[in-house]
Protein backbone atom coordinates (compact mmCIF):
# COMPACT_ATOMS: atom_id res chain seq x y z
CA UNK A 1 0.00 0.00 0.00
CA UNK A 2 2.71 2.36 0.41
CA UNK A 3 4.23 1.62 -2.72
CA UNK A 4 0.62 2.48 -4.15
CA UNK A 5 0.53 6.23 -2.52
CA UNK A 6 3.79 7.01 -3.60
CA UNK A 7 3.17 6.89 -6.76
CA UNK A 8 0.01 8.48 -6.54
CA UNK A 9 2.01 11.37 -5.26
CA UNK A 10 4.40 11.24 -7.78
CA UNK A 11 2.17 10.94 -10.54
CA UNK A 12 -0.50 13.63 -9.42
CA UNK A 13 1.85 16.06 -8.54
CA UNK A 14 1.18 19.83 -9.39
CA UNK A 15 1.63 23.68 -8.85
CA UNK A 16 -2.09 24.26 -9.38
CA UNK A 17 -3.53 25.05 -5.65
CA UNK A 18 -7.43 25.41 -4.49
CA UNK A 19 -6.89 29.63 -3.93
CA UNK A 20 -5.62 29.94 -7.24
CA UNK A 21 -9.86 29.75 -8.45
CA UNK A 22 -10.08 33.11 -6.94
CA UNK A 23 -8.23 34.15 -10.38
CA UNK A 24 -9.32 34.18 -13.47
CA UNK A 25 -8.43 31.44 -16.30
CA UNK A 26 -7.14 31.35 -19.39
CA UNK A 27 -6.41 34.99 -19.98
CA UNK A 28 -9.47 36.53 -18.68
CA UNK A 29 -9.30 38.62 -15.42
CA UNK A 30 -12.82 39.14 -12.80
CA UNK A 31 -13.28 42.85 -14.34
CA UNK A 32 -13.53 42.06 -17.77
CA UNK A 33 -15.92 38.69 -17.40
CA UNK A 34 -18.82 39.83 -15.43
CA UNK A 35 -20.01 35.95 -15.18
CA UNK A 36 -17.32 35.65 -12.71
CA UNK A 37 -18.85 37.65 -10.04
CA UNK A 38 -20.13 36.43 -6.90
CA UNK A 39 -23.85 35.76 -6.78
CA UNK A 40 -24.75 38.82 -4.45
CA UNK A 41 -22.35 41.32 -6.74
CA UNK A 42 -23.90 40.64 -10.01
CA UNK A 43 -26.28 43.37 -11.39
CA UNK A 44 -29.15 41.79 -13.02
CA UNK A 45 -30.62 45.52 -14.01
CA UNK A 46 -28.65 45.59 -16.67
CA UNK A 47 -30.07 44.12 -20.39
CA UNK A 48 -28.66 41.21 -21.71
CA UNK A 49 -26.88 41.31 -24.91
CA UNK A 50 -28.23 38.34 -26.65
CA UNK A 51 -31.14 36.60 -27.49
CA UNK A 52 -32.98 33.60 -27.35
CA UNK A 53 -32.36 30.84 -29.72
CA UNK A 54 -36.10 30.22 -29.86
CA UNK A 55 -37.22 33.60 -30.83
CA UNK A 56 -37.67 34.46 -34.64
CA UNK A 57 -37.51 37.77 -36.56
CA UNK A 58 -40.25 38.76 -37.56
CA UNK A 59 -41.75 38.13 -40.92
CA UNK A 60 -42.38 40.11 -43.52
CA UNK A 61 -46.35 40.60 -44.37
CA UNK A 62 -47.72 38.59 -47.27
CA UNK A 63 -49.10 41.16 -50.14
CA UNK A 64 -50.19 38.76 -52.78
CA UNK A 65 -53.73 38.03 -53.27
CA UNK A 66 -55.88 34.23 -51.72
CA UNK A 67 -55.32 31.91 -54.89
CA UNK A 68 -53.42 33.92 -56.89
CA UNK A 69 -49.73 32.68 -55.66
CA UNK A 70 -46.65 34.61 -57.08
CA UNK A 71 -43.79 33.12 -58.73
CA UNK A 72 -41.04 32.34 -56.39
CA UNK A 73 -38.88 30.79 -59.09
CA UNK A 74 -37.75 31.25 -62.61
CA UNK A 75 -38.16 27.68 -65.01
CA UNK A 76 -34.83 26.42 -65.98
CA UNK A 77 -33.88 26.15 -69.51
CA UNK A 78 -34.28 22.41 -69.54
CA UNK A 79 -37.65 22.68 -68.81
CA UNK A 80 -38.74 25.09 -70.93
CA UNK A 81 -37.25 22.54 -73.67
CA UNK A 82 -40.20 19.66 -72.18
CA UNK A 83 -42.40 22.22 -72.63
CA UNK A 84 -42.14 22.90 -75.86
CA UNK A 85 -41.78 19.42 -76.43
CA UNK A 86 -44.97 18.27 -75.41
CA UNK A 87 -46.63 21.10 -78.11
CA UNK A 88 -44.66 19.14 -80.34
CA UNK A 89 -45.40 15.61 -80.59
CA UNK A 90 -48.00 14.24 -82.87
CA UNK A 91 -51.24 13.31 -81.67
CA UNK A 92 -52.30 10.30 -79.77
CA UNK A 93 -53.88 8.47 -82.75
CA UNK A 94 -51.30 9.05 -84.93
CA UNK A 95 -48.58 7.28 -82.82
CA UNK A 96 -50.96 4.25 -82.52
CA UNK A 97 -51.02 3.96 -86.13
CA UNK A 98 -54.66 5.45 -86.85
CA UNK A 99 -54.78 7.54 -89.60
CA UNK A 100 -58.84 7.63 -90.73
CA UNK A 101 -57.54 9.25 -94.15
CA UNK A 102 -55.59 5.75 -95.06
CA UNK A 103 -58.74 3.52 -93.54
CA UNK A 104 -60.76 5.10 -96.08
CA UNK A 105 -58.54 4.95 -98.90
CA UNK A 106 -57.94 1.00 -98.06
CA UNK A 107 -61.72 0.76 -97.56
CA UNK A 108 -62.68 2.35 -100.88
CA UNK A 109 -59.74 0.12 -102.74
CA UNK A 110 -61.22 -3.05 -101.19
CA UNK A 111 -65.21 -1.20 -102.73
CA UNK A 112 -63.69 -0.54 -106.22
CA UNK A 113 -61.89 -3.62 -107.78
CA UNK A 114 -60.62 -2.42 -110.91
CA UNK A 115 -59.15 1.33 -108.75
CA UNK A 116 -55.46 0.94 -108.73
CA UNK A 117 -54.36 0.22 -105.26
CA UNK A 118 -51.42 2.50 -103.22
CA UNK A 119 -48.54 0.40 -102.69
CA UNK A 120 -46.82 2.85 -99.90
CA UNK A 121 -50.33 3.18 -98.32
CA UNK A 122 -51.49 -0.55 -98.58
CA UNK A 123 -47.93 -1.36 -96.66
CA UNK A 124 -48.42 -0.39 -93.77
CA UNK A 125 -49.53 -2.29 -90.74
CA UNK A 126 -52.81 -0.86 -89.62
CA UNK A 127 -55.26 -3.09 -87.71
CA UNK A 128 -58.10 -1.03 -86.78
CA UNK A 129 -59.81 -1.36 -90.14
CA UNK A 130 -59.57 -5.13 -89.43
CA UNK A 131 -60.32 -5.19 -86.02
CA UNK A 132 -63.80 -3.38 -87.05
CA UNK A 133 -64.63 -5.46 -89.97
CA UNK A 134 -64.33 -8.76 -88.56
CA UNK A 135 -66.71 -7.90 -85.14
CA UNK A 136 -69.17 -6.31 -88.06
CA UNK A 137 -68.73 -9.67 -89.87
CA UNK A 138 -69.49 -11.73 -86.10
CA UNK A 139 -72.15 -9.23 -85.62
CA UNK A 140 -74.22 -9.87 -89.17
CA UNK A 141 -73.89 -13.46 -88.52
CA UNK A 142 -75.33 -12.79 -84.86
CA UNK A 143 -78.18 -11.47 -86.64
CA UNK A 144 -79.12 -14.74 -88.53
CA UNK A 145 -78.68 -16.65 -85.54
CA UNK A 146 -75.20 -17.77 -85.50
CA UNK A 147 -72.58 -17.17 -83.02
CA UNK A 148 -69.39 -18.11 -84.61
CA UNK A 149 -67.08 -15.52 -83.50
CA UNK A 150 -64.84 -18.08 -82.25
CA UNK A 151 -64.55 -19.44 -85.71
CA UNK A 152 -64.31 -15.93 -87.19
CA UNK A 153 -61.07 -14.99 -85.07
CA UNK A 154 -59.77 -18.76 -85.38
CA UNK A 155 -60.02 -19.04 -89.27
CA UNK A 156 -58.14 -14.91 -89.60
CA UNK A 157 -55.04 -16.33 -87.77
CA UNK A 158 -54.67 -19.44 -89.69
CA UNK A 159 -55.49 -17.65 -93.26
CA UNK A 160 -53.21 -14.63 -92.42
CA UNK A 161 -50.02 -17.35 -91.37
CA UNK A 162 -50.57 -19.14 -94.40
CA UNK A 163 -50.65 -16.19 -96.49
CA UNK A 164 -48.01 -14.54 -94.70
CA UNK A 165 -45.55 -17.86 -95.41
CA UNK A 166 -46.86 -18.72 -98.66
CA UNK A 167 -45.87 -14.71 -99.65
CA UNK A 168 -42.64 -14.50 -98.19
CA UNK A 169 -41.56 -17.45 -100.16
CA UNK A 170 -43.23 -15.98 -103.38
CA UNK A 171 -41.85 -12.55 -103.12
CA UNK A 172 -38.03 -10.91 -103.21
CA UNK A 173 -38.76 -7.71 -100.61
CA UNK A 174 -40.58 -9.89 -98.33
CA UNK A 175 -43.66 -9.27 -95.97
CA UNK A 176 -44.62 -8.38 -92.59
CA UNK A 177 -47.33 -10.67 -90.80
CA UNK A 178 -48.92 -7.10 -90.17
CA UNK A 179 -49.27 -6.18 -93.30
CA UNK A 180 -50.67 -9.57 -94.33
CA UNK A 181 -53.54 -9.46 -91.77
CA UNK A 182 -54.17 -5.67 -92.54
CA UNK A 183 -55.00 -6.71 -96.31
CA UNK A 184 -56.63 -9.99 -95.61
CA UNK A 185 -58.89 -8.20 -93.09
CA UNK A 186 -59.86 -4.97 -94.93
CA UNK A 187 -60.86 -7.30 -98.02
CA UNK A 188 -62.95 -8.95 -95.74
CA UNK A 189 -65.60 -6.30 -96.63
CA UNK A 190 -67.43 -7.88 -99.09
CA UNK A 191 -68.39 -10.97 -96.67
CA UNK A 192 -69.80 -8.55 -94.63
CA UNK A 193 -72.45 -7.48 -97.46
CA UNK A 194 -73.25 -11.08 -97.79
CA UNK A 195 -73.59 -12.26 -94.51
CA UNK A 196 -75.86 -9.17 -94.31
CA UNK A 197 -77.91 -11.10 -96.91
CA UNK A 198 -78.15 -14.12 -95.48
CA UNK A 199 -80.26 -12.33 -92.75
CA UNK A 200 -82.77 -11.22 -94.93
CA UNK A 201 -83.09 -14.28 -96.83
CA UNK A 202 -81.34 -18.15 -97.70
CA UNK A 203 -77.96 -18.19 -99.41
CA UNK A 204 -79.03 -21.95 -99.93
CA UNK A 205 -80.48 -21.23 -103.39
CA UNK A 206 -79.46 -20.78 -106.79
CA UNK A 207 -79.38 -17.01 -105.92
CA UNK A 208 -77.50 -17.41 -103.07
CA UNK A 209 -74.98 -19.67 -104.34
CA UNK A 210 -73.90 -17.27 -107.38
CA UNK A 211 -74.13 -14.67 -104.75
CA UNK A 212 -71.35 -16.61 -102.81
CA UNK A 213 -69.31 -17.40 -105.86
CA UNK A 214 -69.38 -13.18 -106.74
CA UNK A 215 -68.32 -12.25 -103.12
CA UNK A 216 -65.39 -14.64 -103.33
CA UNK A 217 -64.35 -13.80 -106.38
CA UNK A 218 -64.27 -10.11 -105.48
CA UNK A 219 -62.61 -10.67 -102.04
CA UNK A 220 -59.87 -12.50 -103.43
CA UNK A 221 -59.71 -10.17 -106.29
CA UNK A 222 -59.01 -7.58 -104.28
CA UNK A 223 -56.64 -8.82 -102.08
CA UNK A 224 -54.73 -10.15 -104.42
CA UNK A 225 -54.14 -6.75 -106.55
CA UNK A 226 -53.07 -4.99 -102.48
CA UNK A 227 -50.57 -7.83 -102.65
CA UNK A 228 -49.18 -7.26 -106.33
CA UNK A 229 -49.05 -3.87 -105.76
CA UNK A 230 -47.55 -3.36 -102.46
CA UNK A 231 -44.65 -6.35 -103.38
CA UNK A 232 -44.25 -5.47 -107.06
CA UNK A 233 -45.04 -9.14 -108.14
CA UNK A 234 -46.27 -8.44 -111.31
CA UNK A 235 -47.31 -11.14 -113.33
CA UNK A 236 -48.69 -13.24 -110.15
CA UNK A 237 -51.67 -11.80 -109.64
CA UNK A 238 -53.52 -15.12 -110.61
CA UNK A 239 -51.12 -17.21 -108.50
CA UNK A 240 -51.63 -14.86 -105.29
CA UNK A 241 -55.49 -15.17 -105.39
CA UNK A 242 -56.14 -18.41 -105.96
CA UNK A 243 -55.18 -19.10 -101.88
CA UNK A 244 -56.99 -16.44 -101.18
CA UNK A 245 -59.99 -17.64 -102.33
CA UNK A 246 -59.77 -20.38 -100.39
CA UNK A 247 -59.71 -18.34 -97.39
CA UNK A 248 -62.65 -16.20 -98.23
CA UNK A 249 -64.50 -19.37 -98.97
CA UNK A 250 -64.28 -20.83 -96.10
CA UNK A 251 -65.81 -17.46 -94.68
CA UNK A 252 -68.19 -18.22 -97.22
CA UNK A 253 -69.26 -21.30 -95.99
CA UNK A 254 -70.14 -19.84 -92.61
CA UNK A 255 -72.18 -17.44 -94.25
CA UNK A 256 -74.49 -19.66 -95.97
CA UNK A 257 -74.47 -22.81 -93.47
């Protein structure tokens, strides 16, 4: 234990004494830091010289109008560019690929056989000329009592495959499966007019069977003069139609039985 207190002493030892607190430390003397005043010797009359974290400034008065907020910032460069962007852009139907001024041109090609058809219009892949035609065809055979709408959707896919193989292999530029189904439905017309027929009266007549054999023939017609015209296979016109005939017959068939 007295090993332990001597070094205690000897590590502990200073010059700094208890009556040395009556002075002031580090640098700053009684009369020039009035904090180190006794209790009873302090003045508290006199203001204090700083104030209280919690208190604000006062605010300037609002002298804009209810609803009518003004402009606190300036819009950037950048997006005065999206701005002006937005004005820009084409309209909604236009980027899906809906132009009515092509549906009717298709639509009146498909009406008029023997009216040249536009190659750089009958190219592209539109689908809501189609799309229309082929519920119009369900809905005319809905009239006469059958629901075949199933069939209607079924038989398009197949037909429009087969086509779409069958004219890849036939032509040099080659097709899109778009484009084939955009053709194949808008020449779909035709069965329309005589499934609309077949509501008023039998297609299982002499009438109604050269009736049938027309609409084919003008179907497949058609189509077939979209396709020469939009792949430049002249000379093939015969060769093109002759599958699609098959197609529109079977559409046919529906029709009448």
């Amino acid at each position: 234990m007295s090993g332990f207190d001597n070094f205690n002493t000897d590590f502990y030892q200073s010059s700094y004494s208890v009556d040395d607190q009556s002075q002031g430390g580090y640098g700053y003397s009684n009369t020039e830091n009035p904090y180190n005043k006794p209790y009873d010797q302090y003045d508290y009359s006199q203001p204090m010289n700083y104030s209280s974290p919690g208190m604000m400034q006062p605010q300037q008065p609002y002298t804009g109008q209810i609803f009518q907020p003004t402009q606190t910032y300036t819009p950037s460069p950048s997006q005065s560019m999206y701005s002006s962007s937005f004005d820009d852009e084409p309209p909604l139907l236009e980027e899906l690929g809906i132009n009515f001024d092509h549906i009717w041109q298709k639509t009146l090609t498909v009406l008029h056989p023997m009216k040249a058809a536009d190659g750089s219009i009958m190219n592209e892949t539109d689908l809501a000329g189609p799309m229309v035609f082929c519920l119009a065809f369900g809905a005319t055979l809905l009239l006469s009592g059958k629901i075949q709408f199933g069939y209607v959707y079924g038989i398009s896919a197949i037909g429009c495959l087969g086509m779409y193989c069958l004219l890849n292999l036939m032509s040099m530029t080659g097709v899109s499966f778009g484009c084939v189904a955009s053709v194949l439905g808008y020449c779909l017309l035709p069965m329309i007019l005589l499934s609309s027929f077949g509501v008023l009266f039998s297609l299982q007549g002499m009438l109604g069977i050269i009736l049938t054999a027309a609409i084919i023939g003008w179907c497949s017609f058609s189509a077939s003069k979209i396709f020469i015209s939009a792949l430049a296979m002249d000379g093939q016109q015969l060769l093109v139609a002759y599958p699609c005939a098959l197609l529109y017959g079977v559409f046919a068939l529906i029709s009448v039985f």
